[in-house]
Protein backbone atom coordinates (compact mmCIF):
# COMPACT_ATOMS: atom_id res chain seq x y z
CA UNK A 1 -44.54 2.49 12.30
CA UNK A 2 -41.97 0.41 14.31
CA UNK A 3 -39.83 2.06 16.92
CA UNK A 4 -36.43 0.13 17.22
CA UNK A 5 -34.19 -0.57 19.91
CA UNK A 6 -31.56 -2.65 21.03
CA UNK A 7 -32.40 -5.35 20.83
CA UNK A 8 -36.22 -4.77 20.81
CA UNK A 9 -38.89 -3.76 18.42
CA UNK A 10 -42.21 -2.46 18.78
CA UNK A 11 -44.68 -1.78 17.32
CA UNK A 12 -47.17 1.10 17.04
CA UNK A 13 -50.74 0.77 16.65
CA UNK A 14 -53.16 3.74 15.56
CA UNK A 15 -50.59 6.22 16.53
CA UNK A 16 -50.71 5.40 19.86
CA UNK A 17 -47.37 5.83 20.92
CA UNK A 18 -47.84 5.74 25.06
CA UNK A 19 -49.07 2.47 24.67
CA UNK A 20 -45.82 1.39 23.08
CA UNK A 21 -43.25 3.34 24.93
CA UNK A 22 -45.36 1.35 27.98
CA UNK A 23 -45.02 -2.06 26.01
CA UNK A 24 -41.27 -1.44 25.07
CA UNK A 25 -40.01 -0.07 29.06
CA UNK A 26 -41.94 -3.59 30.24
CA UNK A 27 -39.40 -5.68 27.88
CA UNK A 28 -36.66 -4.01 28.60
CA UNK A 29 -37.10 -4.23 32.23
CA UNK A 30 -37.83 -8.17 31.55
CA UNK A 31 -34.55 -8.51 29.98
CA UNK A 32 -32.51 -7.21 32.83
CA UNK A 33 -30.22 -5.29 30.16
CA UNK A 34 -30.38 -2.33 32.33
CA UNK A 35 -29.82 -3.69 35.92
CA UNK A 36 -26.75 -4.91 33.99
CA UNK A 37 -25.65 -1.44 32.61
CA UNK A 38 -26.07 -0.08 36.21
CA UNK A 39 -23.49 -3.08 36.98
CA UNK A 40 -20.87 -2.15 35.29
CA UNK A 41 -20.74 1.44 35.40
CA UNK A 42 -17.75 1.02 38.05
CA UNK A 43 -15.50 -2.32 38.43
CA UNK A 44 -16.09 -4.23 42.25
CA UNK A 45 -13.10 -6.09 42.87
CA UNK A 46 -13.64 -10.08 43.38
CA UNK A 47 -13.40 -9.99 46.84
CA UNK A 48 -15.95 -7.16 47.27
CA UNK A 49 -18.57 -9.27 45.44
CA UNK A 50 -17.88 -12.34 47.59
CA UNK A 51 -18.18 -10.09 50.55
CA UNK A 52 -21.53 -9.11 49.58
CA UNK A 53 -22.94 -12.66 48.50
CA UNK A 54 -21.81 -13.83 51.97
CA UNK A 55 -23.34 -11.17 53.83
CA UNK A 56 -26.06 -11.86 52.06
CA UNK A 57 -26.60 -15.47 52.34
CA UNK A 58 -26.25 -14.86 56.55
CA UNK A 59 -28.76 -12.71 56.40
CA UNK A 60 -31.61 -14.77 54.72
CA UNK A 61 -30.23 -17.77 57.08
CA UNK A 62 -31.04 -15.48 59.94
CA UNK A 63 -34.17 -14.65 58.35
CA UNK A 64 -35.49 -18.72 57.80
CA UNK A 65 -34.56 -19.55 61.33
């Protein structure tokens, strides 16, 4: 039995469908396809995003001093 998903398969061995569900959460986590929905669920204007990536990037500077 294969269980399919966008854009992932997997497959089910002996019935044992935990194993699978386990197998098929780990790619889609990998692929980042859900950090991305999460994303764009509301719009962030450009100059809210460059806000952030600034703030950001001072922050880690502070941090390596």
């Amino acid at each position: 039995m294969e269980v399919w998903g966008q854009p992932f398969t997997v497959k089910v061995v002996d019935g044992n469908i935990d194993s699978a569900i386990k197998l098929w959460k780990r790619k889609i986590k990998e692929s980042r396809k859900l950090e991305m929905l999460r994303e764009r669920k509301e719009f962030i204007k450009p100059s809210v995003k460059k806000r952030k990536k600034l703030q950001q990037t001072m922050r880690t500077v502070r941090f390596k001093k």
